[in-house]
Every structure is written in structure tokens, then in C-alpha cells.
C-alpha atoms as a PDB file:
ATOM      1  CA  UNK A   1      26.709-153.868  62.312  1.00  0.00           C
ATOM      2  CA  UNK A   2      25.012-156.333  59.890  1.00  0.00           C
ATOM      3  CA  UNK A   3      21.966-155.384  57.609  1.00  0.00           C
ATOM      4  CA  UNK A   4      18.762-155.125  60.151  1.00  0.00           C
ATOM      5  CA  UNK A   5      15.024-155.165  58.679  1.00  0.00           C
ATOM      6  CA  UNK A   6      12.249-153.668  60.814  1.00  0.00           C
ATOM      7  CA  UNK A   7       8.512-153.412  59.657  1.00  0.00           C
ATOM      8  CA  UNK A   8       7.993-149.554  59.761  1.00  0.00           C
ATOM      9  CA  UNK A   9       5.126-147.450  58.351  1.00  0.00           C
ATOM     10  CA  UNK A  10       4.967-146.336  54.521  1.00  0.00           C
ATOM     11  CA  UNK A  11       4.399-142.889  55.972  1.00  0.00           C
ATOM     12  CA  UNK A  12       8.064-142.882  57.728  1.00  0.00           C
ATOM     13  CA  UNK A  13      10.174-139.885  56.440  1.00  0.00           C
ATOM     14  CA  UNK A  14      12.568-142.989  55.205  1.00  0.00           C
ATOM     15  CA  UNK A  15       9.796-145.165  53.823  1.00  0.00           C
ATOM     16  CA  UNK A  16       8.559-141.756  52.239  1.00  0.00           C
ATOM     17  CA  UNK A  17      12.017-141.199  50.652  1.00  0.00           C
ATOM     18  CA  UNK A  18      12.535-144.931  49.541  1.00  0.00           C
ATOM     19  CA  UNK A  19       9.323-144.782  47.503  1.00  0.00           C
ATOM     20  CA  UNK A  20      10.038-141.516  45.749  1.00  0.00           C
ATOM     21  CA  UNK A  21      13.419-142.667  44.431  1.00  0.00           C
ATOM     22  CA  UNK A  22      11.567-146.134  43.800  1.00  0.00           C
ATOM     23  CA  UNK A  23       9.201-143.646  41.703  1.00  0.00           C
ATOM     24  CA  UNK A  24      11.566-141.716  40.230  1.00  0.00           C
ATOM     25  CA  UNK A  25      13.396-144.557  38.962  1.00  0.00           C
ATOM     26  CA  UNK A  26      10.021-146.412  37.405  1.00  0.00           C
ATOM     27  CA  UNK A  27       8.682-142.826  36.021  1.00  0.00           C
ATOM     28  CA  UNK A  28      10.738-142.524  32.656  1.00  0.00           C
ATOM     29  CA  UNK A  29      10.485-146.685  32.231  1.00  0.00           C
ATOM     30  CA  UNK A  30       6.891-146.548  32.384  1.00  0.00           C
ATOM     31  CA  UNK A  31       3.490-144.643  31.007  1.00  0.00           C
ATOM     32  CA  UNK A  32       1.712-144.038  34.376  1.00  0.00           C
ATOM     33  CA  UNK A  33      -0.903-147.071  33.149  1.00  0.00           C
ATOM     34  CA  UNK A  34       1.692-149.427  33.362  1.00  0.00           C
ATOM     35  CA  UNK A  35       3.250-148.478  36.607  1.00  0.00           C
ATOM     36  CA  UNK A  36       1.115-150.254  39.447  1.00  0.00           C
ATOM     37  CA  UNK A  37       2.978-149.339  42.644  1.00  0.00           C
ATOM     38  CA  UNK A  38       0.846-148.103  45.633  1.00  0.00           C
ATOM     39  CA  UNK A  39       1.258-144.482  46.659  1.00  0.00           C
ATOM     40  CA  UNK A  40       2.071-144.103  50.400  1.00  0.00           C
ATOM     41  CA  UNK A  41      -1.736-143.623  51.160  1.00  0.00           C
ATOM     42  CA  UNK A  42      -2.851-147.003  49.660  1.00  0.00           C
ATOM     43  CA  UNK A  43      -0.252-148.963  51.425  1.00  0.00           C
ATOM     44  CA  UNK A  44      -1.652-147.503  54.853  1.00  0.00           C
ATOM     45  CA  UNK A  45      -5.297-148.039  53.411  1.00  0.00           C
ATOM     46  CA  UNK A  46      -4.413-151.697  52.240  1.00  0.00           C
ATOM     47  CA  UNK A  47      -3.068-152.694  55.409  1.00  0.00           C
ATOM     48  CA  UNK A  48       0.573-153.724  53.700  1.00  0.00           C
ATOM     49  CA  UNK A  49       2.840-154.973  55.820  1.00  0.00           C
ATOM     50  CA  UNK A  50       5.831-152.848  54.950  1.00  0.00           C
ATOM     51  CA  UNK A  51       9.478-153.615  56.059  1.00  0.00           C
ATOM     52  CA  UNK A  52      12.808-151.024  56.041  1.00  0.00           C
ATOM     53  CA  UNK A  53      16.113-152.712  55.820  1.00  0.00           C
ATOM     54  CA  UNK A  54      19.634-150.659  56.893  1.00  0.00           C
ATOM     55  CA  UNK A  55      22.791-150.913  57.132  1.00  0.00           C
ATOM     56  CA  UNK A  56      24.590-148.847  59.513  1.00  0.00           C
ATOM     57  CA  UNK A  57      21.491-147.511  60.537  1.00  0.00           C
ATOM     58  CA  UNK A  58      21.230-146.423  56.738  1.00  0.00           C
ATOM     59  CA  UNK A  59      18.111-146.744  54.989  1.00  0.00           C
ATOM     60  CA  UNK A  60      19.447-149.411  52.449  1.00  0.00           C
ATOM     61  CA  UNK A  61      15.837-150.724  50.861  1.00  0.00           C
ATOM     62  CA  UNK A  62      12.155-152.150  51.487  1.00  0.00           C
ATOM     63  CA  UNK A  63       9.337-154.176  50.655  1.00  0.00           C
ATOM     64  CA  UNK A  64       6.291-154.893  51.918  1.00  0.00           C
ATOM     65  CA  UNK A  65       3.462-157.391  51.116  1.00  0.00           C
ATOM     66  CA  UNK A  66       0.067-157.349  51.025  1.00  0.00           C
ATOM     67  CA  UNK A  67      -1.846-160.740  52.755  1.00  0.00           C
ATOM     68  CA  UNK A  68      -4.934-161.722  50.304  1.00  0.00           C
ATOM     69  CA  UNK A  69      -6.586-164.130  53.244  1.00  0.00           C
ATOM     70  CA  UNK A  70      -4.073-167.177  53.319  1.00  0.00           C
ATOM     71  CA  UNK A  71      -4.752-167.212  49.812  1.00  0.00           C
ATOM     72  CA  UNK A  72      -1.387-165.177  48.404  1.00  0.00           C
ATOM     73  CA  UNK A  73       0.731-162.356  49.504  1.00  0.00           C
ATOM     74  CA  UNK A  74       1.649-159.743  46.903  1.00  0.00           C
ATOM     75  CA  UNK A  75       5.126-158.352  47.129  1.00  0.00           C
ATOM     76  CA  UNK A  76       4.914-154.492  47.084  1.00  0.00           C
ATOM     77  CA  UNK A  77       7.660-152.025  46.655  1.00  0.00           C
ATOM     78  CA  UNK A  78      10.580-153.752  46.196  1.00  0.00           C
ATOM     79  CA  UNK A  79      13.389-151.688  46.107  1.00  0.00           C
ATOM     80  CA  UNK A  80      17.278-151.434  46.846  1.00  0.00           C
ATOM     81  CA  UNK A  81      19.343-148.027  46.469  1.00  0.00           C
ATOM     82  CA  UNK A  82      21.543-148.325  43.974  1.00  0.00           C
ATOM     83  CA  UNK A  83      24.556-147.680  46.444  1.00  0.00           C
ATOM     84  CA  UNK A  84      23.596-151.013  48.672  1.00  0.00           C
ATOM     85  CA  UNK A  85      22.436-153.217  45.646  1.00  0.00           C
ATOM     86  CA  UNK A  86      25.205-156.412  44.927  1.00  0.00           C
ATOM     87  CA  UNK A  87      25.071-157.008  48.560  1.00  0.00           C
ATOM     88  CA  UNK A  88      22.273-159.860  48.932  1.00  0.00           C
ATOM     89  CA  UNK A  89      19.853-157.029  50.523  1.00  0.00           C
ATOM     90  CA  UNK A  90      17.022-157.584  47.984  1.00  0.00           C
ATOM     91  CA  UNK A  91      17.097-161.488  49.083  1.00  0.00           C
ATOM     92  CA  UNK A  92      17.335-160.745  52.507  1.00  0.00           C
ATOM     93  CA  UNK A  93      13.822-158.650  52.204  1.00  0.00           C
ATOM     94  CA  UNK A  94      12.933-161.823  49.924  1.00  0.00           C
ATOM     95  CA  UNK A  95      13.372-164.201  52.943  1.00  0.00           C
ATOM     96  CA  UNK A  96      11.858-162.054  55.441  1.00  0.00           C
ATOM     97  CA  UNK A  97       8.713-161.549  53.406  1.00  0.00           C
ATOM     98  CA  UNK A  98       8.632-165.150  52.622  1.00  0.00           C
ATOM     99  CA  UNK A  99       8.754-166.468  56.477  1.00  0.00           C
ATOM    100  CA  UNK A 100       6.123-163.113  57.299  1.00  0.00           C
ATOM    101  CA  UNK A 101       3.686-164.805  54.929  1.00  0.00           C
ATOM    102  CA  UNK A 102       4.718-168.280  56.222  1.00  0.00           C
ATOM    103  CA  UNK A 103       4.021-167.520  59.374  1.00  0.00           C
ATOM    104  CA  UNK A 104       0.701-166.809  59.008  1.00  0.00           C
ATOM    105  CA  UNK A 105      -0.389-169.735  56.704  1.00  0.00           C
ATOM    106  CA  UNK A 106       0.238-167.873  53.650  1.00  0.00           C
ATOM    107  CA  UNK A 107       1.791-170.423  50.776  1.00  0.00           C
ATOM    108  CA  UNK A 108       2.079-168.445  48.105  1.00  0.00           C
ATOM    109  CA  UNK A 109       3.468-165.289  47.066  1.00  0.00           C
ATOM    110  CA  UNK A 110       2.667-163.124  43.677  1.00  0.00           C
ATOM    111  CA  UNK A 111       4.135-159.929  42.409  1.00  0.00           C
ATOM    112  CA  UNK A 112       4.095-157.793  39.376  1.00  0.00           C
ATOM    113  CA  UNK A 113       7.259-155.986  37.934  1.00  0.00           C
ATOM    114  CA  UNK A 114       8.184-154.497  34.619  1.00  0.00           C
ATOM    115  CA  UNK A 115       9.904-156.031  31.712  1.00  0.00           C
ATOM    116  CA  UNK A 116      12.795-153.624  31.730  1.00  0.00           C
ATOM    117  CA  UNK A 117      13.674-154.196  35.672  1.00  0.00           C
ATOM    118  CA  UNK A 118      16.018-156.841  34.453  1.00  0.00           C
ATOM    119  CA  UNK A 119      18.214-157.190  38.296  1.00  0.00           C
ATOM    120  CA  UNK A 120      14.902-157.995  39.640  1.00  0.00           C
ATOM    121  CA  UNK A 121      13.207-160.615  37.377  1.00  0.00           C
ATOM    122  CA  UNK A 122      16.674-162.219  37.280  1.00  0.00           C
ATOM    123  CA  UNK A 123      16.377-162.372  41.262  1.00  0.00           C
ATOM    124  CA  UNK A 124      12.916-163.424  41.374  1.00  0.00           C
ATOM    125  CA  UNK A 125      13.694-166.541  39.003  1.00  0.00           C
ATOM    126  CA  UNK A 126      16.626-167.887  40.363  1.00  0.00           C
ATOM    127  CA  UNK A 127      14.711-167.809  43.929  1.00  0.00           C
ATOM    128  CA  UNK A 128      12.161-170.214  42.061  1.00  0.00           C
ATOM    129  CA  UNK A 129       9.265-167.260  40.906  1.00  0.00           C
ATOM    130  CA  UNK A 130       7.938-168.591  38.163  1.00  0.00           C
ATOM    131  CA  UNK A 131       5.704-166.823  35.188  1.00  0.00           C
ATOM    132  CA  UNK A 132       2.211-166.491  35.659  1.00  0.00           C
ATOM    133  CA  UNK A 133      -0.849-164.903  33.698  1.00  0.00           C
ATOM    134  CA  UNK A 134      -2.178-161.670  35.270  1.00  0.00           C
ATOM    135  CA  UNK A 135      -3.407-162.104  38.677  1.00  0.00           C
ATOM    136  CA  UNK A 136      -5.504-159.989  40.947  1.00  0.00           C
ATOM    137  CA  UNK A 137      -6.808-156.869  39.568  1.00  0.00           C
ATOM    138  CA  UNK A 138      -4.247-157.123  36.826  1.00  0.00           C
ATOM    139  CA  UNK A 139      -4.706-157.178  33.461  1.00  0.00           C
ATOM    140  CA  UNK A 140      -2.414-157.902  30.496  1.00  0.00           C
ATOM    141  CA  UNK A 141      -0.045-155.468  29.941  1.00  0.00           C
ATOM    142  CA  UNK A 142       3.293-156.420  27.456  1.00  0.00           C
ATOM    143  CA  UNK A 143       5.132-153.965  29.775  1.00  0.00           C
ATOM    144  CA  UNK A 144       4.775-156.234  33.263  1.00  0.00           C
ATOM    145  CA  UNK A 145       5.817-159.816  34.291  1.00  0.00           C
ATOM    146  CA  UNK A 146       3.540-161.646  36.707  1.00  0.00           C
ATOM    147  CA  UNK A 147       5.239-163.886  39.326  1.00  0.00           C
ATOM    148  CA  UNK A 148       4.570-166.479  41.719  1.00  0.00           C
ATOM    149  CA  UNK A 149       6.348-168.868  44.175  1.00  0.00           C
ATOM    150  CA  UNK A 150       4.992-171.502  47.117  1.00  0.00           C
ATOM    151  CA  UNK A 151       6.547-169.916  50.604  1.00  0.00           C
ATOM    152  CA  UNK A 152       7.344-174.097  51.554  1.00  0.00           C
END
């Protein structure tokens, strides 16, 4: 059975446990000031589309993204388990966020991440991301990398 992504709620016992190991990996990278993932609660509150992929009917990762009008979608809460990573599951959530936002005349994406997620920034760039200044809320902070990319 091939890898299958369904948009679920943050609150899920599987989002839930896909967050806390998302967490627990972050937590000893990063003082709490530079960590700017949303808890469970402000991904319900912020209306953030959020998306489970499996494999085997194993929770393998998600992401979600956050619309900002057609302006920009943030990418939220990207994540892979360690167990599933190597097998093109973080691009696969890359290219279904991408057409979510496409479809619904959303151009551009942004996300944050941290300077020591090195799997990820290298991801992000060779998909196109390119460096930006602080976006958003965000301010400078030498521990994050700012991203963005044109959905077309």
C-alpha cells in the first residue's frame, strides 16, 4: 500500500503524538524563544490546515499550513519519523501542501526552521525555497532560517 496523506485534526491521538516527538526532538536544539512551532491548541485556533501521511496505515509524518489570505501559506510542523525519513515522504507532504495552497490562489509559500535542522533546509533548497528576511510576526533570530518559494 503506497504512502497516503489525509488532512486530519492536530488534536488526533496521531497528530498529538507526531507533534510531541516533533517537540521532543526541537527541545534540546533550541531555548524555548527560538522554537516557534504551534502547540496543538493554536493550530485548531489558527485554522491550519494540517495533513497526516502513512504508510501501511502507519503514522509516517505531517505538515500543515497556515493560508495568510492568498497572500502566503506558512508551512507548519513539518516532520518525518526518523524510521520513514530517506523515503521521499517529506516531499510528498511538500507537493501536497504546495497544490493545497495552489488550489486556492495561494502563490507563495513561507516557513521558518532552525539552523541546525540541516535534512530539512537541504530539502527546502533543492525544491527552489529560497532565503528570506524574517517574515510575519518573526523577528531576527541567528538560530532560524526564513524561507520562501512561488507555488507556480
Amino acid at each position: 500500500m503506497p504512502a497516503i496523506i489525509t488532512q486530519e485534526r492536530p488534536d488526533a491521538p496521531d497528530a498529538i503524538a507526531l507533534i510531541d516527538e516533533l517537540e521532543a526532538y526541537l527541545t534540546p536544539l533550541y531555548p524555548r524563544e527560538s522554537r516557534h512551532g504551534y502547540t496543538v491548541e493554536k493550530l485548531i485556533s489558527q485554522g491550519v490546515a494540517f495533513f497526516l501521511i502513512r504508510e501501511n496505515g502507519l503514522p509516517a509524518g505531517c505538515g500543515g499550513i497556515q493560508l495568510f489570505g492568498t497572500d502566503y501559506g506558512e508551512l507548519k510542523r513539518m516532520y518525518v519519523r526518523p524510521q520513514f525519513r530517506g523515503l521521499g515522504f517529506a516531499q510528498l507532504m511538500l507537493e501536497h501542501l504546495t497544490a493545497y495552497a495552489r488550489n486556492r490562489s495561494v502563490g507563495l509559500l513561507r516557513l521558518e526552521t532552525g539552523i541546525h535542522q540541516h535534512e530539512a533546509i537541504g530539502l527546502y533548497e533543492r525544491w527552489g525555497f529560497r532565503r528570506i528576511p524574517p517574515f510575519g510576526e518573526y523577528k531576527l533570530d541567528p538560530l532560524s532560517r526564513y524561507y520562501e518559494k512561488q507555488t507556480t
